[in-house]
Protein backbone atom coordinates (compact mmCIF):
# COMPACT_ATOMS: atom_id res chain seq x y z
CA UNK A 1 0.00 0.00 0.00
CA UNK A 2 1.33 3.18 -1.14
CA UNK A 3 -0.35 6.55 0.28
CA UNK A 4 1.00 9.49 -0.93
CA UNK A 5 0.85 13.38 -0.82
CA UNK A 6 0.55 15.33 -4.51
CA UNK A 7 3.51 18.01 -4.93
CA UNK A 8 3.31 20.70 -7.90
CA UNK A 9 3.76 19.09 -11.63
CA UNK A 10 4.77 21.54 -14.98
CA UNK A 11 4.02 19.37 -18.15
CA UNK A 12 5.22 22.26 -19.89
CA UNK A 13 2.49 21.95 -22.61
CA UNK A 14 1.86 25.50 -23.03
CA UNK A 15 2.70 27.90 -26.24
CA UNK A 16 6.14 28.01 -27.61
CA UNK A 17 8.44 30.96 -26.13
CA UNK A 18 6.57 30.16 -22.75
CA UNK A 19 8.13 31.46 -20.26
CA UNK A 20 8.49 30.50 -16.62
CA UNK A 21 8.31 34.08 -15.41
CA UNK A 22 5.43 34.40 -13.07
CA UNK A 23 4.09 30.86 -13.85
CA UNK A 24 2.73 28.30 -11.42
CA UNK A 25 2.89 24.58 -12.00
CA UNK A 26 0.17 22.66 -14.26
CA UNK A 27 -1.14 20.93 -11.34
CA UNK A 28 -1.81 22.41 -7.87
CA UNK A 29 -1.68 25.79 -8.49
CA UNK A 30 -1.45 26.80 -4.93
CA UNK A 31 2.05 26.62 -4.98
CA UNK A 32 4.26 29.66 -5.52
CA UNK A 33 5.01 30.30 -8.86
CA UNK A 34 8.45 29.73 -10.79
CA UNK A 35 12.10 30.93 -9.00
CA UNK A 36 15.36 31.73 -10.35
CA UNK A 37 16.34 32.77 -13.37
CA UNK A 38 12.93 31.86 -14.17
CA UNK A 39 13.01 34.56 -18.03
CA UNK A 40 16.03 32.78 -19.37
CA UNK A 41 13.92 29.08 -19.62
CA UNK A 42 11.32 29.00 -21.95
CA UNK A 43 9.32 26.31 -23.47
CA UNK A 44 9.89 24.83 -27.27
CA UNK A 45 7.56 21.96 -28.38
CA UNK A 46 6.42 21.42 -25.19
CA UNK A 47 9.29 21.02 -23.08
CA UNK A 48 11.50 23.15 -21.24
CA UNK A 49 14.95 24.39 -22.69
CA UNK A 50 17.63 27.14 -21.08
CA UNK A 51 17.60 30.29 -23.57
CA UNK A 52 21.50 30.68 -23.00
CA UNK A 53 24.34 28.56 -21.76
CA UNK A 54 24.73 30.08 -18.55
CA UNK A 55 24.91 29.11 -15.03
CA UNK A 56 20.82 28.74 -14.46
CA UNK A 57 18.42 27.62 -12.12
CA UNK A 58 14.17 27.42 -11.85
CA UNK A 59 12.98 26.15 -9.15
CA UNK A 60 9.41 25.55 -7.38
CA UNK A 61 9.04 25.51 -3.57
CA UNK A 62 7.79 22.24 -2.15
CA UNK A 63 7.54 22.95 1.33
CA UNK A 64 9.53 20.03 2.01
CA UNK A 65 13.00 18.89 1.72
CA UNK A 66 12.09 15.34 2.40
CA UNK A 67 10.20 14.43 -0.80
CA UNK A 68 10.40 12.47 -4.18
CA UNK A 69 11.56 14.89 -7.06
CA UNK A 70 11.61 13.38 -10.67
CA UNK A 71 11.88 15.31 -14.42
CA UNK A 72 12.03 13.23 -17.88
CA UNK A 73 15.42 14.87 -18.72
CA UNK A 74 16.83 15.09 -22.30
CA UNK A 75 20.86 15.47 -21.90
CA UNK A 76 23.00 16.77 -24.47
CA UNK A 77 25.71 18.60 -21.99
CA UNK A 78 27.17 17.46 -18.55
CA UNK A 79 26.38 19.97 -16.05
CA UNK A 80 22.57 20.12 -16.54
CA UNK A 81 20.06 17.70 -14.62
CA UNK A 82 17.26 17.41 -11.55
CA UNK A 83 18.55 20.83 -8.48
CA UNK A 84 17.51 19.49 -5.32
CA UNK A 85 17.53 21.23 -2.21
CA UNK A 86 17.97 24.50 -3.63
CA UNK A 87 18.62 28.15 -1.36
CA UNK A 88 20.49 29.84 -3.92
CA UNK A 89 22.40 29.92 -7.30
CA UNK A 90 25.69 28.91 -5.51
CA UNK A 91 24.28 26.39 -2.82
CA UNK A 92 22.11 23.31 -3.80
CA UNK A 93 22.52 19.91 -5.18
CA UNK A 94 22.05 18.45 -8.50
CA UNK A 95 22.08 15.25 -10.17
CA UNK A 96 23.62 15.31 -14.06
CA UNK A 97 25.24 13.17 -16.28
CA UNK A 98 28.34 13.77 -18.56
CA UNK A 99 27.09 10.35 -20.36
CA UNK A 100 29.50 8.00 -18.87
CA UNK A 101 28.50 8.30 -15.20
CA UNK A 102 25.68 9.79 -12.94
CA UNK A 103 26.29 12.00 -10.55
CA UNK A 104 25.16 13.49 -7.50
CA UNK A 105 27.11 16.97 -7.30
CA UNK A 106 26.89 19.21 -3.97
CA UNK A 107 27.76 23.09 -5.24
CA UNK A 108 28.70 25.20 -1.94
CA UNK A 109 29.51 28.11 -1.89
CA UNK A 110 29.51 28.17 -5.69
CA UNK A 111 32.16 25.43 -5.23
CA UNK A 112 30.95 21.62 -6.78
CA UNK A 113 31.97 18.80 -5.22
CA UNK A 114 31.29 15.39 -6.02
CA UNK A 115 28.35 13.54 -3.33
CA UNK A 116 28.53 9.90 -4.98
CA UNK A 117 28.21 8.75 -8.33
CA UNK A 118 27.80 5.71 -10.68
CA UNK A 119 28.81 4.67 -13.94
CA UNK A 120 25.84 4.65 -16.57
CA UNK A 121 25.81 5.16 -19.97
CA UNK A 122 23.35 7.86 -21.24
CA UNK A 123 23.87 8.72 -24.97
CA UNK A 124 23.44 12.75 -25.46
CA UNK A 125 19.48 13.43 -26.91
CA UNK A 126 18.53 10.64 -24.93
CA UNK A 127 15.60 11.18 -22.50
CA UNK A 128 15.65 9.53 -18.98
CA UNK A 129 13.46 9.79 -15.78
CA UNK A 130 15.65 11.15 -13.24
CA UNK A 131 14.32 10.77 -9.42
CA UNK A 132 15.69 11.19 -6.33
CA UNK A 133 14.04 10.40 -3.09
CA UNK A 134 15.07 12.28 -0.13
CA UNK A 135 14.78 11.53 3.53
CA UNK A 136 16.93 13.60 6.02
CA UNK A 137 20.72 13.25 5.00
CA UNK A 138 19.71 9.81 2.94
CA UNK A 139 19.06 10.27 -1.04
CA UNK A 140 18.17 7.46 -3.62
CA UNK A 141 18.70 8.41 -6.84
CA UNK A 142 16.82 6.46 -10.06
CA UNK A 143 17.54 6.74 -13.61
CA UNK A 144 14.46 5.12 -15.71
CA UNK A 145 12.57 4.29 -12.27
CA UNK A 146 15.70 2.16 -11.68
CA UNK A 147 17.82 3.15 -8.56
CA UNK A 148 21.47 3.91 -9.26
CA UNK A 149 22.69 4.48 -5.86
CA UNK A 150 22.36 5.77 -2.26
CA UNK A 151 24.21 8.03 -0.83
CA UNK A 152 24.39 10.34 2.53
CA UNK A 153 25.11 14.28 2.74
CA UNK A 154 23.92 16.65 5.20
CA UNK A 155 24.46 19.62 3.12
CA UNK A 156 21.14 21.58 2.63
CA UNK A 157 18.99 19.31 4.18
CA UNK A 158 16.59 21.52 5.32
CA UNK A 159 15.84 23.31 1.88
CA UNK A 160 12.36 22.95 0.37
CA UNK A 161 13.04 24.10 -3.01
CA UNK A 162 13.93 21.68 -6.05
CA UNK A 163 14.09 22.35 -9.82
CA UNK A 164 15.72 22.47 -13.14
CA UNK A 165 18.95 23.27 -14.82
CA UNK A 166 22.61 23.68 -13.64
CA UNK A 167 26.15 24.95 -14.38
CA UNK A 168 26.80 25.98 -17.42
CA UNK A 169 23.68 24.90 -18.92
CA UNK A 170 23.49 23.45 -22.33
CA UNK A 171 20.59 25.02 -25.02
CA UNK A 172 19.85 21.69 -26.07
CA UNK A 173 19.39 20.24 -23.12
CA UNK A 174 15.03 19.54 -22.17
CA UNK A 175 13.27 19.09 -19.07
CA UNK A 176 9.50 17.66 -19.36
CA UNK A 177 7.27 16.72 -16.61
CA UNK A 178 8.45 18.10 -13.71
CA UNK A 179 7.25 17.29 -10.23
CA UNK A 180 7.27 15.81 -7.19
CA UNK A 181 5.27 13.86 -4.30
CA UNK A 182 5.73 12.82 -0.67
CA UNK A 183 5.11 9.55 0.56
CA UNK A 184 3.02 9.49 3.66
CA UNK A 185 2.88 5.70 3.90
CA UNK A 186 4.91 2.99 2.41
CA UNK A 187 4.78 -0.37 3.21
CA UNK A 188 3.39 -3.83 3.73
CA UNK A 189 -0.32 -4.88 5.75
C-alpha cells in the first residue's frame, strides 16, 4: 500500500516561447510560482529548454526537503540535470550526467563537489526519468525508475526548493514533466 501526498507538476504543454516568469505549476496551483532565473527558460515543443548557456536555475518551492523529485530529462551537456535542495544559485545539489557516469554533485559556496556517483551510460538526446528520493541526510537516486545508488550528505537538508537546470547549462538540453510527491505511507499490511 502506497499513500502518498501530490507536490506541484509543470508538463510544460503551453505555447512556444513560454516562459516561466510568473508561472505556477500545471497541477496544484497553490504553490508559488516559478524561481530563479525563471526569463532565461522557456518552453519549445512542449518542453523546457535554457535560452542561453549560462549558469541557471528554476525552481518551485515544495515545502519540504524530504520528498520524491523526478523530471524526464533530455541530456546533451554534462552539467545540466534534476537541483535538489535548492537556497540559492551557488548552494544546492544536483544530479547530471556527462554520459558516462551519474552523478550526484553538492555546489557550496559556488564550489561543486562530487556527493557519490555511478557509472551509466546515457547517450546525449537521450531522455531519462531522473528521481531522487530524499529523507533527512539519505538520497536514492533512479535513472528510468531504476535506482542507481544511495548516498548520505547533510548539506542543505533543510531546503524545500527543487528544480531544473545547472552549471553551465546546455541550449539543447530539455526538461518535461516536472514534479514531485511525498510519501506518507509505504509499506506492507
Amino acid at each position: 500500500i502506497r499513500i502518498a501526498c501530490a507536490y506541484p507538476l509543470d508538463t510544460f504543454d503551453v505555447a512556444d516561447a513560454t516562459t516561466l516568469t510568473s508561472r505556477k505549476p500545471d497541477y496544484d496551483s497553490a504553490f508559488d510560482a516559478w524561481a530563479g532565473d525563471t526569463g532565461s527558460f522557456n518552453v519549445l515543443t512542449n518542453k523546457l529548454r535554457a535560452s542561453s548557456a549560462a549558469n541557471l536555475s528554476a525552481v518551485l518551492n515544495f515545502g519540504e526537503s524530504d520528498c520524491r523529485v523526478g523530471v524526464k530529462f533530455t541530456r546533451t551537456g554534462s552539467q545540466s540535470g534534476l537541483i535538489l535542495r535548492w537556497s540559492d544559485a551557488s548552494n544546492f545539489l544536483i544530479v547530471r550526467s556527462d554520459g558516462t557516469t551519474l552523478f550526484l554533485t553538492k555546489w557550496e559556496a559556488g564550489v561543486a563537489t562530487t556527493v557519490a556517483s555511478v557509472a551509466l551510460t546515457w547517450t546525449a538526446a537521450t531522455e531519462k526519468w531522473l528521481i531522487v528520493d530524499l529523507h533527512g541526510d539519505d538520497f536514492y537516486v533512479y535513472a528510468d525508475w531504476t535506482l542507481q545508488f544511495t548516498g548520505t550528505s547533510t548539506f542543505n537538508n533543510t531546503a524545500t526548493k527543487h528544480g531544473i537546470g545547472g552549471r553551465a547549462t546546455d541550449t539543447a538540453d530539455r526538461w518535461n514533466d516536472f514534479g514531485g510527491w511525498s510519501p506518507m505511507f509505504s509499506g506492507r499490511v
